[in-house]
N, C-alpha and C. Protein backbone atom coordinates (compact mmCIF):
# COMPACT_ATOMS: atom_id res chain seq x y z
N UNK A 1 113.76 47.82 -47.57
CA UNK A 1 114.27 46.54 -48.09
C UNK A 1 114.31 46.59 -49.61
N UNK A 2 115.51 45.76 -50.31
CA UNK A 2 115.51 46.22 -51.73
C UNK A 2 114.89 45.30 -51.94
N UNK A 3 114.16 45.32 -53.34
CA UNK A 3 113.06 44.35 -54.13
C UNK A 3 113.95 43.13 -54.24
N UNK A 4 113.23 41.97 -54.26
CA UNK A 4 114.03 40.34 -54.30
C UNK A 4 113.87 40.01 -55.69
N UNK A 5 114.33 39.16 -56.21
CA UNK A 5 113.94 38.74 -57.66
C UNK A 5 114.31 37.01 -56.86
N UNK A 6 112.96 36.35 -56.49
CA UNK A 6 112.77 35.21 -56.71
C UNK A 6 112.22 33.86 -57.36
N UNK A 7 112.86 33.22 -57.80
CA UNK A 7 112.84 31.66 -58.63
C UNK A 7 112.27 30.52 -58.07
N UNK A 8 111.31 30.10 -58.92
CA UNK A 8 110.99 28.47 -58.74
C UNK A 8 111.03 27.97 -59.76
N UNK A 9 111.51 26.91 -59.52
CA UNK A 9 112.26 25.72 -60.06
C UNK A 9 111.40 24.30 -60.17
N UNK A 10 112.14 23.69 -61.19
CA UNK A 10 111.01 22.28 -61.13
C UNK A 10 110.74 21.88 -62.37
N UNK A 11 110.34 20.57 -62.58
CA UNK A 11 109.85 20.00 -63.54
C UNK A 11 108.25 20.27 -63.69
N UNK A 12 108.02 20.11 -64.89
CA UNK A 12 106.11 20.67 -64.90
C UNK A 12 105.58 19.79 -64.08
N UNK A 13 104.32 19.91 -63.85
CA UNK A 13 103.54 19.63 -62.67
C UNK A 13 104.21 19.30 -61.17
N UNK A 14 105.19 20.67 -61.04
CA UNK A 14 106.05 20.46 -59.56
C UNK A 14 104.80 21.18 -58.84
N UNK A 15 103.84 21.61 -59.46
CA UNK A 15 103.51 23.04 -58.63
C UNK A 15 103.77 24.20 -58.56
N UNK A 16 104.89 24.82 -59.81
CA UNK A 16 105.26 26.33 -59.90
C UNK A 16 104.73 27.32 -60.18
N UNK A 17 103.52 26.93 -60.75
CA UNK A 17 102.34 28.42 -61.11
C UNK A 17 101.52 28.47 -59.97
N UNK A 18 100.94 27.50 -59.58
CA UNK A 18 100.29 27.60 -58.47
C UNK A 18 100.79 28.24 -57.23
N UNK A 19 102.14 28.07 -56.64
CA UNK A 19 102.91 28.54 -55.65
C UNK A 19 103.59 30.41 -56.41
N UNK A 20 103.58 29.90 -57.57
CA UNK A 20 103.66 31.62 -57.74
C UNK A 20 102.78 32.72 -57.47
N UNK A 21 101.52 32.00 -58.02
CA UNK A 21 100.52 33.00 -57.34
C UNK A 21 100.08 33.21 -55.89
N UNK A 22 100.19 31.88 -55.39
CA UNK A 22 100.17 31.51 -53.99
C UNK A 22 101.16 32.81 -53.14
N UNK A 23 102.24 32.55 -53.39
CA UNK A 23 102.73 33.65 -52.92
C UNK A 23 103.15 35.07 -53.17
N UNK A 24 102.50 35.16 -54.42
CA UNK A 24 102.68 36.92 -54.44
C UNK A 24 101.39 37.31 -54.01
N UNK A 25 100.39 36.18 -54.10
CA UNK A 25 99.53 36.92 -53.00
C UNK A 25 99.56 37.23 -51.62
N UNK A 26 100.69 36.09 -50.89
CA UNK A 26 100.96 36.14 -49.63
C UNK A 26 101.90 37.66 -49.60
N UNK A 27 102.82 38.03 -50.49
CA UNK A 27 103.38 39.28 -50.25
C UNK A 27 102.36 40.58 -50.71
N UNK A 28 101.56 40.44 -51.35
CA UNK A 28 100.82 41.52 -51.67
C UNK A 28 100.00 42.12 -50.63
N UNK A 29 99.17 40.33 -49.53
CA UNK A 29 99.02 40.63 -48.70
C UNK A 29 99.97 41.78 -47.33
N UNK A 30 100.78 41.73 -47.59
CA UNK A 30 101.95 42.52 -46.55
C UNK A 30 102.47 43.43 -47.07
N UNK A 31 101.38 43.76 -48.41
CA UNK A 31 101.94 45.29 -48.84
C UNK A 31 103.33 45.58 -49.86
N UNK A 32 103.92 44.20 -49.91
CA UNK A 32 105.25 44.08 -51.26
C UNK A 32 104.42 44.29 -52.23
N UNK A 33 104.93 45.05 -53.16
CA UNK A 33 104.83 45.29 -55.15
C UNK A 33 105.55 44.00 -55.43
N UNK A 34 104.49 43.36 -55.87
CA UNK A 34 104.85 42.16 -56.83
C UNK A 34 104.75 42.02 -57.73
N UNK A 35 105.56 41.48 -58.35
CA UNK A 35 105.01 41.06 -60.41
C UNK A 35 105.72 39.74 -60.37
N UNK A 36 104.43 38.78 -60.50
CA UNK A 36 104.64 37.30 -61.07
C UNK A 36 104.75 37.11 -62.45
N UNK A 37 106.09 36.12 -63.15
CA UNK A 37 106.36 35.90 -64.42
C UNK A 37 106.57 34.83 -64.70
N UNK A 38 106.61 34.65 -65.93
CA UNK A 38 107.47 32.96 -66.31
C UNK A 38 108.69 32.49 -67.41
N UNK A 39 108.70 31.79 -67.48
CA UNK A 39 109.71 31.60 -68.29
C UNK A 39 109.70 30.03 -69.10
N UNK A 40 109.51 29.68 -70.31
CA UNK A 40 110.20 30.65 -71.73
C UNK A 40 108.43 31.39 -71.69
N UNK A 41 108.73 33.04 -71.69
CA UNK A 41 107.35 33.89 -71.73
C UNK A 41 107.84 35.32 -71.15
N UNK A 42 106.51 35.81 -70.69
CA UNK A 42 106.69 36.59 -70.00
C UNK A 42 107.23 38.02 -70.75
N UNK A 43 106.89 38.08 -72.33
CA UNK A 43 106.62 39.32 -72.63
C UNK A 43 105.83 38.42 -74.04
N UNK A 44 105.72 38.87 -75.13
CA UNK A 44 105.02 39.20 -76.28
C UNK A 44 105.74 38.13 -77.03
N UNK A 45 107.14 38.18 -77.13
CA UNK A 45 108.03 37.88 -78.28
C UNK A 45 108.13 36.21 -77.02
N UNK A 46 107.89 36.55 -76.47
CA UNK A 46 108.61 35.19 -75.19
C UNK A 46 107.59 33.76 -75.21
N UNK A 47 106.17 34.85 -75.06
CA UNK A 47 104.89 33.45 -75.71
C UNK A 47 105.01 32.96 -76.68
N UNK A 48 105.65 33.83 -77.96
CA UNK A 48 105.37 33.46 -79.10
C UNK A 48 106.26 32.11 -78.99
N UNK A 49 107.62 32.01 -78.62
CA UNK A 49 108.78 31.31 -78.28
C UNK A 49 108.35 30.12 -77.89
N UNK A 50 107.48 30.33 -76.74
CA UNK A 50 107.39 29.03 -75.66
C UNK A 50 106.27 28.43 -76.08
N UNK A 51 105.05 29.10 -77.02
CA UNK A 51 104.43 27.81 -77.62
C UNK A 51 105.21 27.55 -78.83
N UNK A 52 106.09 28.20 -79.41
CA UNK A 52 107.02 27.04 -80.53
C UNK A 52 107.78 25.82 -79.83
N UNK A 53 108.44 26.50 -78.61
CA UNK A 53 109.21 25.48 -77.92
C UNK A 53 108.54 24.10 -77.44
N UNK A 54 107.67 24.61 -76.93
CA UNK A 54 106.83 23.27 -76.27
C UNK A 54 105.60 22.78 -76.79
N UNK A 55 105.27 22.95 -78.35
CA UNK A 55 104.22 22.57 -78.96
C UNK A 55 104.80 20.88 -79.26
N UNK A 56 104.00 20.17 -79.46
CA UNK A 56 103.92 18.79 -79.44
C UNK A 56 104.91 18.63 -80.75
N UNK A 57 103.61 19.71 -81.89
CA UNK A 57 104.46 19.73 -83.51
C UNK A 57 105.45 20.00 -83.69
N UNK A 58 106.34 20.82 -82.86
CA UNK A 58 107.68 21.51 -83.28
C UNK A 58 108.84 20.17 -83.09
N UNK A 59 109.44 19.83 -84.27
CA UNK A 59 110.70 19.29 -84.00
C UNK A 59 111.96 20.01 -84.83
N UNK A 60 112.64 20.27 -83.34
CA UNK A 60 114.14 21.05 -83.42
C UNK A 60 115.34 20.13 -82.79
N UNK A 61 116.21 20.44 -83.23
CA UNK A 61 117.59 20.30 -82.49
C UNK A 61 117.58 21.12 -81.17
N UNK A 62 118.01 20.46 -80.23
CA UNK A 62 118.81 20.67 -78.94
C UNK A 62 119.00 22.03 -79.04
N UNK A 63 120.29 22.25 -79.97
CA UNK A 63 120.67 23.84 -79.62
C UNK A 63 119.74 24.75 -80.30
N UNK A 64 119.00 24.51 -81.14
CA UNK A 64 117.70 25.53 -81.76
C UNK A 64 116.86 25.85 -80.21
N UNK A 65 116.79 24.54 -79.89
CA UNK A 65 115.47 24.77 -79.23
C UNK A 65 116.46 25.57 -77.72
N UNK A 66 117.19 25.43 -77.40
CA UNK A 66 118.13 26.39 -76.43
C UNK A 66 118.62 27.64 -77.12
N UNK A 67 118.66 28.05 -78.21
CA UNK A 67 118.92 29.46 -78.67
C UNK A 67 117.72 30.50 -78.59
N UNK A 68 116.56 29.37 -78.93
CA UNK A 68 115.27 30.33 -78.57
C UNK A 68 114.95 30.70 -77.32
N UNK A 69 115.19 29.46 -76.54
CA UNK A 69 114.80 29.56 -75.02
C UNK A 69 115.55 30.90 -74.01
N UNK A 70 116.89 30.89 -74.62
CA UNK A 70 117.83 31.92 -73.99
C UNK A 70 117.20 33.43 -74.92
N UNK A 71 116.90 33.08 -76.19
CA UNK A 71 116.19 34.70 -77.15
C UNK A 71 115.14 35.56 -75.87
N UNK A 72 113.95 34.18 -75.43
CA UNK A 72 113.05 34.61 -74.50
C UNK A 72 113.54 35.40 -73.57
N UNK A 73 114.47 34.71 -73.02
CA UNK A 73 115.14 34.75 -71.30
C UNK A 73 115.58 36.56 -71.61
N UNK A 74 116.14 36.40 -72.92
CA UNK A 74 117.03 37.68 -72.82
C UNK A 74 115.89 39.17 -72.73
N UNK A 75 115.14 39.05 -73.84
CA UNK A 75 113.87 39.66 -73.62
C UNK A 75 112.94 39.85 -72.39
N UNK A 76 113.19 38.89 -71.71
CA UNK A 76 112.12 39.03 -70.29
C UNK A 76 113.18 39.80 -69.57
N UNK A 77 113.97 39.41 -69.62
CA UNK A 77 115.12 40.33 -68.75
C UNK A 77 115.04 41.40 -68.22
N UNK A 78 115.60 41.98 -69.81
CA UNK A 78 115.52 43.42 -70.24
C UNK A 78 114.34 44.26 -70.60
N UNK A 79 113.13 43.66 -70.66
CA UNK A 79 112.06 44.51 -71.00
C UNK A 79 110.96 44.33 -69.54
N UNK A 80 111.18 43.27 -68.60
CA UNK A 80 110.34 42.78 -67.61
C UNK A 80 110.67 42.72 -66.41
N UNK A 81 112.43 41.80 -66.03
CA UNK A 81 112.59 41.70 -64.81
C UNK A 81 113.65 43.00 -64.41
N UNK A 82 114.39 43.29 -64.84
CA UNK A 82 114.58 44.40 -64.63
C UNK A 82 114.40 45.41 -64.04
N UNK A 83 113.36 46.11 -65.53
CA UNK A 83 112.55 47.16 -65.51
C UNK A 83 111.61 47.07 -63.86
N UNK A 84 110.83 45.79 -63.93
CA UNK A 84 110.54 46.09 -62.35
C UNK A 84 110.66 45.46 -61.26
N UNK A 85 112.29 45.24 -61.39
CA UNK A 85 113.02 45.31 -59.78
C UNK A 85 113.61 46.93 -59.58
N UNK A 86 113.73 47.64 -60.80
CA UNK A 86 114.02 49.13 -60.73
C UNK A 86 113.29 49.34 -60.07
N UNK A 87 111.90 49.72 -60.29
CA UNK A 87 110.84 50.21 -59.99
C UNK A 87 110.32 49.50 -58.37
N UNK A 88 111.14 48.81 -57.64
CA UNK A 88 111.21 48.62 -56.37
C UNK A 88 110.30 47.40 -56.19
N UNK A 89 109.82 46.54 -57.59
CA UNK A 89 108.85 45.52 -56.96
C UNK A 89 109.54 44.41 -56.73
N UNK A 90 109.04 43.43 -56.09
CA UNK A 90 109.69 41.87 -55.98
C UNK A 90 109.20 41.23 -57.45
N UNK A 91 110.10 40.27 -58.15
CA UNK A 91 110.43 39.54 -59.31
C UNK A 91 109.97 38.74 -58.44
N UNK A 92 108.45 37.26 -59.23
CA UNK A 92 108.40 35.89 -58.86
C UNK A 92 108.83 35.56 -60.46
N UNK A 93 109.58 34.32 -60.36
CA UNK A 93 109.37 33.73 -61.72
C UNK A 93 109.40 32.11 -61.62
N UNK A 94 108.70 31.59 -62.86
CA UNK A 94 108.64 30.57 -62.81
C UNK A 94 109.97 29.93 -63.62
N UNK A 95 111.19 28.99 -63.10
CA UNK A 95 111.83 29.18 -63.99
C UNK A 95 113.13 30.15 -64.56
N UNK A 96 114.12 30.00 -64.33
CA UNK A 96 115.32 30.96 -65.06
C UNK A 96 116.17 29.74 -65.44
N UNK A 97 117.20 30.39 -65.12
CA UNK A 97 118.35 30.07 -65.97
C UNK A 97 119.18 28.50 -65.41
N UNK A 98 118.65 27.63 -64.70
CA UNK A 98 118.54 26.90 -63.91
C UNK A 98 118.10 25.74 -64.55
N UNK A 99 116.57 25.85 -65.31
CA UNK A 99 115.68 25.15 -66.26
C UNK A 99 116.76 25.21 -67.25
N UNK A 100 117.79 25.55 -67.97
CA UNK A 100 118.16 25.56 -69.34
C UNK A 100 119.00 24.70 -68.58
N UNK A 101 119.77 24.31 -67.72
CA UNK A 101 121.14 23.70 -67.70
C UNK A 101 120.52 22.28 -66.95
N UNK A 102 119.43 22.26 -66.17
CA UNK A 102 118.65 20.54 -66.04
C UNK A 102 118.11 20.20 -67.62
N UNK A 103 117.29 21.09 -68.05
CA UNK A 103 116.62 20.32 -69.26
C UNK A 103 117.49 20.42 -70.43
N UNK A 104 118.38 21.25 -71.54
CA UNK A 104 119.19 21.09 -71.91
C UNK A 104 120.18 20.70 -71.84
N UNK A 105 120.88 21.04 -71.13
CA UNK A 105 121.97 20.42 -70.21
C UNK A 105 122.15 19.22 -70.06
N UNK A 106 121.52 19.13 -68.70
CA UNK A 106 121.41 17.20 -68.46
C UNK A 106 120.57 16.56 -69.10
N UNK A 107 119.60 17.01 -69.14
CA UNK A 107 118.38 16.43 -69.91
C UNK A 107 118.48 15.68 -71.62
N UNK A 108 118.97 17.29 -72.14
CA UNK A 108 119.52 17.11 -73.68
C UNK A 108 120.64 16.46 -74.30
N UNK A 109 121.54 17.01 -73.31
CA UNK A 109 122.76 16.34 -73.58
C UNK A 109 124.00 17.59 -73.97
N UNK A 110 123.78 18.87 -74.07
CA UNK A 110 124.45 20.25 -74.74
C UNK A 110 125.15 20.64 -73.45
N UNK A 111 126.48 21.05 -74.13
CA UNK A 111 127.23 21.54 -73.00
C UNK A 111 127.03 21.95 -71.73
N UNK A 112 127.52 21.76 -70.49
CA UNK A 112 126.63 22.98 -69.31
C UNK A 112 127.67 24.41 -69.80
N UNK A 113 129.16 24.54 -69.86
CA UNK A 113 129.72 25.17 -70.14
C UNK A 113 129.12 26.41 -70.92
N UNK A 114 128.60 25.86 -72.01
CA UNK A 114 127.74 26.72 -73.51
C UNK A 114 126.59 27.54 -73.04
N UNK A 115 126.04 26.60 -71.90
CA UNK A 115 124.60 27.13 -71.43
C UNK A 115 124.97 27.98 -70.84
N UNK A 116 126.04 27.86 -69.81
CA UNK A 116 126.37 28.97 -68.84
C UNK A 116 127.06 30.13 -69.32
N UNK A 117 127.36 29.74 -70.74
CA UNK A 117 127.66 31.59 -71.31
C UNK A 117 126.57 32.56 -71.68
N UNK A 118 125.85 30.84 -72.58
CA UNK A 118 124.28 31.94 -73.37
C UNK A 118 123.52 32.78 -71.79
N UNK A 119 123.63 31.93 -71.14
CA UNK A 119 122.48 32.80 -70.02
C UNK A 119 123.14 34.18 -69.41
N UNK A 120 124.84 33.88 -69.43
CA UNK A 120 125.37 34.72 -68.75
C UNK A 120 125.35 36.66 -70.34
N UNK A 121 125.53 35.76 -71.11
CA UNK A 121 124.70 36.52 -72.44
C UNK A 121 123.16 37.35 -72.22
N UNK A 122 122.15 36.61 -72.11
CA UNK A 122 120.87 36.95 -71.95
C UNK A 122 120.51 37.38 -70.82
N UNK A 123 121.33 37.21 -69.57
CA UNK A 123 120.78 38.43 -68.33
C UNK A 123 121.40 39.25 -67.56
N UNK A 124 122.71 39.12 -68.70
CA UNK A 124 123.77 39.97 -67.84
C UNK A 124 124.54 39.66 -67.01
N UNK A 125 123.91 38.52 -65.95
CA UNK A 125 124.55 38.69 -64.95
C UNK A 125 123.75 38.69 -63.51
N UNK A 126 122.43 38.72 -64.18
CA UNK A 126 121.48 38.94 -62.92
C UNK A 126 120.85 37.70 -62.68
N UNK A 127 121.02 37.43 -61.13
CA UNK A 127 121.29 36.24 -60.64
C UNK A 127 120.17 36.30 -59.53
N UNK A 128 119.69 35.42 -59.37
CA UNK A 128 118.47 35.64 -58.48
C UNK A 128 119.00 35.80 -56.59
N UNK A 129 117.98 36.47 -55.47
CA UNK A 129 118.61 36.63 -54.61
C UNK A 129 118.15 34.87 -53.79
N UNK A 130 116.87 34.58 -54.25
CA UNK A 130 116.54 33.02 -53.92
C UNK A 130 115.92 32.29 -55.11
N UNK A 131 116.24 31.06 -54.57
CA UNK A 131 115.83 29.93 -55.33
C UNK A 131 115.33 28.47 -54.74
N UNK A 132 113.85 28.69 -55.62
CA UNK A 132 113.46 27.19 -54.44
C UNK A 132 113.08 26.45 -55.72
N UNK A 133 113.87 24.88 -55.37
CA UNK A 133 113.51 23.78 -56.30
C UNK A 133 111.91 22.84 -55.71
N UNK A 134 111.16 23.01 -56.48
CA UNK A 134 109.91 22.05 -55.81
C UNK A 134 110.18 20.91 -56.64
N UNK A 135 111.05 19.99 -55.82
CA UNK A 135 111.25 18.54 -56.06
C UNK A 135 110.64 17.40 -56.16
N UNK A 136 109.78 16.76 -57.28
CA UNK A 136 109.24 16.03 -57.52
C UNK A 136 109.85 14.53 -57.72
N UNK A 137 108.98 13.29 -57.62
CA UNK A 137 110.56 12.53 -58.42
C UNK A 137 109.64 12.01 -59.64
N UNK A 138 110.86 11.67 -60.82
CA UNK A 138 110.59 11.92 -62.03
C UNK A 138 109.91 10.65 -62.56
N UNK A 139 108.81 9.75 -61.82
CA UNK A 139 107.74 9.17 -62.08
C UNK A 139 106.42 9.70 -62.22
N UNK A 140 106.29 10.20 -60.71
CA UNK A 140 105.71 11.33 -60.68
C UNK A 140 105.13 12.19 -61.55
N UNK A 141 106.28 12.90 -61.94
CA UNK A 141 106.15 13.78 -62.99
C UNK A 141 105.58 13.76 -64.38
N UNK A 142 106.57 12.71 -64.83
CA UNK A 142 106.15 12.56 -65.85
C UNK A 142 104.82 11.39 -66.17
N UNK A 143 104.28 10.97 -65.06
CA UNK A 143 103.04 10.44 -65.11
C UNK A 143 101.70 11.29 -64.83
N UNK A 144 101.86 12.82 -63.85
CA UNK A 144 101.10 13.71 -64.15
C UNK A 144 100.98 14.39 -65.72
N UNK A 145 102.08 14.27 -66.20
CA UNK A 145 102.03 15.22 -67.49
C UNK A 145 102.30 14.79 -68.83
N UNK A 146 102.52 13.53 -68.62
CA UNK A 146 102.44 12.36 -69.85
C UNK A 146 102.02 13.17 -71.23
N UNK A 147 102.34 13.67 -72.54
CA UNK A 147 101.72 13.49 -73.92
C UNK A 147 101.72 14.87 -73.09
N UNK A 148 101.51 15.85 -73.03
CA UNK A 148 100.75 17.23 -72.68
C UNK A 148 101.58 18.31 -73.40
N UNK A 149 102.79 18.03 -73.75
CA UNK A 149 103.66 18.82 -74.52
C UNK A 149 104.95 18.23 -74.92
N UNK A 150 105.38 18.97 -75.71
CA UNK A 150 107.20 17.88 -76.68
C UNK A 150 108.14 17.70 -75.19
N UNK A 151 108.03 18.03 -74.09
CA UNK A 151 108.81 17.56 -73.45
C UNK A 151 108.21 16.54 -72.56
N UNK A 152 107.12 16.66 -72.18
CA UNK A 152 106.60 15.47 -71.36
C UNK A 152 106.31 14.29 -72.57
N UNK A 153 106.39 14.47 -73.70
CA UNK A 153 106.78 13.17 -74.23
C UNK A 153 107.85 12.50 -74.22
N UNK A 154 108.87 13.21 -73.41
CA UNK A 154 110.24 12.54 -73.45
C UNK A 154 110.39 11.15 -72.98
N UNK A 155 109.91 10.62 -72.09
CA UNK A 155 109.78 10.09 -70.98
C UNK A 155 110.21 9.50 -70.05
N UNK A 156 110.40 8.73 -69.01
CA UNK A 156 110.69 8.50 -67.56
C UNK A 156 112.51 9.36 -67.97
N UNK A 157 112.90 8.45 -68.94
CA UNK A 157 114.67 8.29 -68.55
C UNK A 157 115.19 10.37 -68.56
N UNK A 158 114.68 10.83 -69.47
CA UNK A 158 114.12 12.23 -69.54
C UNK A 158 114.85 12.80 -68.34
N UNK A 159 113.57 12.33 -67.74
CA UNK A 159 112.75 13.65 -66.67
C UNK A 159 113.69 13.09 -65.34
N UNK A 160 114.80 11.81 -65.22
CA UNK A 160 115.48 11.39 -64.31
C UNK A 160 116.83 12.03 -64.87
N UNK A 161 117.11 12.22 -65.53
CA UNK A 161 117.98 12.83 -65.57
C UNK A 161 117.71 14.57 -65.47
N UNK A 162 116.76 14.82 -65.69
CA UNK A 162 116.88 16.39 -65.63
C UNK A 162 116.51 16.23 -63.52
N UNK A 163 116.01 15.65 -62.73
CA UNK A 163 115.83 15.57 -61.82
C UNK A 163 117.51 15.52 -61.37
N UNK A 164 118.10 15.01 -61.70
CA UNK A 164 119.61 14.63 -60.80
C UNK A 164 120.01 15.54 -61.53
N UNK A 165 119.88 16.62 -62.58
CA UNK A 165 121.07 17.69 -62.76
C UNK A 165 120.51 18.25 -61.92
N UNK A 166 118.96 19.13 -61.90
CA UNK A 166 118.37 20.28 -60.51
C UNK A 166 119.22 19.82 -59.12
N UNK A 167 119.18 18.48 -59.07
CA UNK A 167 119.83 18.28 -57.50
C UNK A 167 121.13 18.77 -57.63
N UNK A 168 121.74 18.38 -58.36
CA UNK A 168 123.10 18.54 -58.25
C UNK A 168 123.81 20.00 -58.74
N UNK A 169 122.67 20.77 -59.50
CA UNK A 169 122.87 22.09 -59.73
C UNK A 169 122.93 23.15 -58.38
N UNK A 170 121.36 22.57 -57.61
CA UNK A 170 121.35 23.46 -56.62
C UNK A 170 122.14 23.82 -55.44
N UNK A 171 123.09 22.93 -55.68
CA UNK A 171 123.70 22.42 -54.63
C UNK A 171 124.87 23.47 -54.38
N UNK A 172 125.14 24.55 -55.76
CA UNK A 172 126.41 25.40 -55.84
C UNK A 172 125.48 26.71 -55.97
N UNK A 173 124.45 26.79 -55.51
CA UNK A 173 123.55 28.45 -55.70
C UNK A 173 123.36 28.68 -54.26
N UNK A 174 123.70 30.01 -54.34
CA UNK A 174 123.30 30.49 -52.92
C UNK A 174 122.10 30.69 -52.86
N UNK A 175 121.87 30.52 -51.62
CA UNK A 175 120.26 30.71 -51.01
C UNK A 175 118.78 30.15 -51.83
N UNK A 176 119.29 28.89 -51.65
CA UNK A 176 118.72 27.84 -52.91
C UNK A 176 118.23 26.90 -51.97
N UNK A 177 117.23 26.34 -51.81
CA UNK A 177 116.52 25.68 -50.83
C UNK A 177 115.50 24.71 -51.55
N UNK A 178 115.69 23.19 -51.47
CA UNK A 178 114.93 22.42 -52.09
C UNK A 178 113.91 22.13 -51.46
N UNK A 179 112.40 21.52 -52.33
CA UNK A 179 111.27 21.90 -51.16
C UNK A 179 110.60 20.38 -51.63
N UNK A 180 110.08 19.15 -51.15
CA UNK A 180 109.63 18.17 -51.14
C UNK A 180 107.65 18.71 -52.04
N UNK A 181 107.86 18.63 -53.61
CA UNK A 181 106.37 19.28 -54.09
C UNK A 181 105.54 17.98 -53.87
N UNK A 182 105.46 16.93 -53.11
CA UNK A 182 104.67 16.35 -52.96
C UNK A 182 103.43 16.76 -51.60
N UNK A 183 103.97 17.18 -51.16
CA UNK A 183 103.61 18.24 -49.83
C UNK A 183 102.28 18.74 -50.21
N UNK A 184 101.67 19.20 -49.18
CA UNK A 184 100.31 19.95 -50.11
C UNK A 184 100.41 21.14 -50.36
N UNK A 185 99.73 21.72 -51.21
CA UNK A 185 99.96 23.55 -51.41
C UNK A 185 100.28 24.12 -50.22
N UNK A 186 99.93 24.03 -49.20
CA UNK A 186 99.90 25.30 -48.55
C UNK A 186 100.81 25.13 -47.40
N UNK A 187 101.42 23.50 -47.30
CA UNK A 187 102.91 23.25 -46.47
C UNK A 187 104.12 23.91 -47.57
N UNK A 188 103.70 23.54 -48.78
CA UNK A 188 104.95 24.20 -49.91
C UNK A 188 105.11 25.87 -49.43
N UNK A 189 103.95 26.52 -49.98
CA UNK A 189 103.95 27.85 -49.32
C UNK A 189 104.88 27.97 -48.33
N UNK A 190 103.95 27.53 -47.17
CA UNK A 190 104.90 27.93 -45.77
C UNK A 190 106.23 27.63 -45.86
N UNK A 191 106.76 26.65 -46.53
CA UNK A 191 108.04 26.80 -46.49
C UNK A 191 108.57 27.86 -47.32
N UNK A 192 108.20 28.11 -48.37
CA UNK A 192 108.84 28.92 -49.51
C UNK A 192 109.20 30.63 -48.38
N UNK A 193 107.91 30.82 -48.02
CA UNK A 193 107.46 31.86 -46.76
C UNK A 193 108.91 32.38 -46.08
N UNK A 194 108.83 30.83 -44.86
CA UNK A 194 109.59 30.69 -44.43
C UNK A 194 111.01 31.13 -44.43
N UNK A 195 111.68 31.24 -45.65
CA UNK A 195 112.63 31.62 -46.13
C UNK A 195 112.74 33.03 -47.02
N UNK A 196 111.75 33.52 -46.82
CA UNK A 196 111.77 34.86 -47.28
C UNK A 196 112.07 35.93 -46.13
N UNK A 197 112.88 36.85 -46.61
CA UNK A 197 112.56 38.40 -45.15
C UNK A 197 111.48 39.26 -45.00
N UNK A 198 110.69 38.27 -44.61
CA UNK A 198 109.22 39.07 -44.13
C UNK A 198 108.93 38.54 -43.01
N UNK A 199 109.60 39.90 -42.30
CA UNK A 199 108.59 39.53 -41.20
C UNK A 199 107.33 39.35 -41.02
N UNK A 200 107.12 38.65 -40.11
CA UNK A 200 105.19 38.31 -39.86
C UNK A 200 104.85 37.44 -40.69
N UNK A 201 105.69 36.40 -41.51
CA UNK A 201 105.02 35.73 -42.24
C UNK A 201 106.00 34.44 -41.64
């Protein structure tokens, strides 16, 4: 079986780190090479990025703060996801190219058009084989994560609009499957599971 490069999706506190590890342990268990990542991160130059991006102190423009975000993306790419789906492992990430066109995008207000070149810029082209949105609704959300970083200060009107672009984004990706994150950990799992090609799971 060739290595998967799979995505989760979501607003912060959907549950996406937790279900990342959650399940590359479930594949590690069954013997898949996994490497869990994130995004804006996920090499050296990518942390440095994503605590500028999402520090409380940083105030940027829209497209600053989307030129960096895509700088990251391009770097994790090419130095991380790549390199080991070559090397035959499964890609988890928290996050791609998905997050730039809800939170910039709808969220911000910046072209989707623009977004969909920079990304098509920063990864080539490489497109994930799944994608699961852990769908929160954007009270929720932004009442778990209130003040915690420059975007959860946005607030409610925010995080409702970046909620109705994810819906309405996912809706044109193949093998894109939205998952109810109110659920408890380990019903999220099973579904995410569920939809993977592993047998026995």
């Amino acid at each position: 079986m060739k290595p998967l490069f799979v995505v989760l999706e979501g607003p912060d506190a959907s549950g996406k780190s937790t279900q990342l590890h959650l399940v590359a342990d479930a594949l590690a268990a069954k013997g898949v090479p996994v490497l869990a990542t994130r995004e804006p991160g996920g090499t050296p130059l990518g942390e440095h990025l994503r605590d500028l991006v999402l520090s409380p102190n940083s105030a940027m423009n829209p497209l600053t703060e989307l030129l960096l975000i895509i700088g990251a993306r391009h770097e994790h790419v090419e130095k991380v996801i790549r390199p080991a789906l070559g090397e035959g492992k499964w890609v988890l990430c928290s996050r791609y190219t998905l997050s730039s066109l809800a939170y910039q995008g709808w969220g911000r207000g910046l072209d989707l058009d623009l977004i969909r070149h920079l990304n098509q810029l920063a990864t080539g082209g490489l497109e994930p084989d799944y994608v699961f949105l852990l769908d929160l609704p954007p009270g929720v959300a932004y009442e778990r994560t209130r003040e915690r970083d420059r975007f959860e200060g946005e607030g409610l009107e925010f995080f409702t609009r970046v909620r109705v672009g994810y819906l309405e984004l996912i809706r044109s990706v193949p093998r894109a499957y939205v998952i109810d994150a109110t659920l408890s950990q380990q019903r999220v799992l099973g579904e995410i599971l569920a939809h993977l090609p592993l047998p026995g799971i």
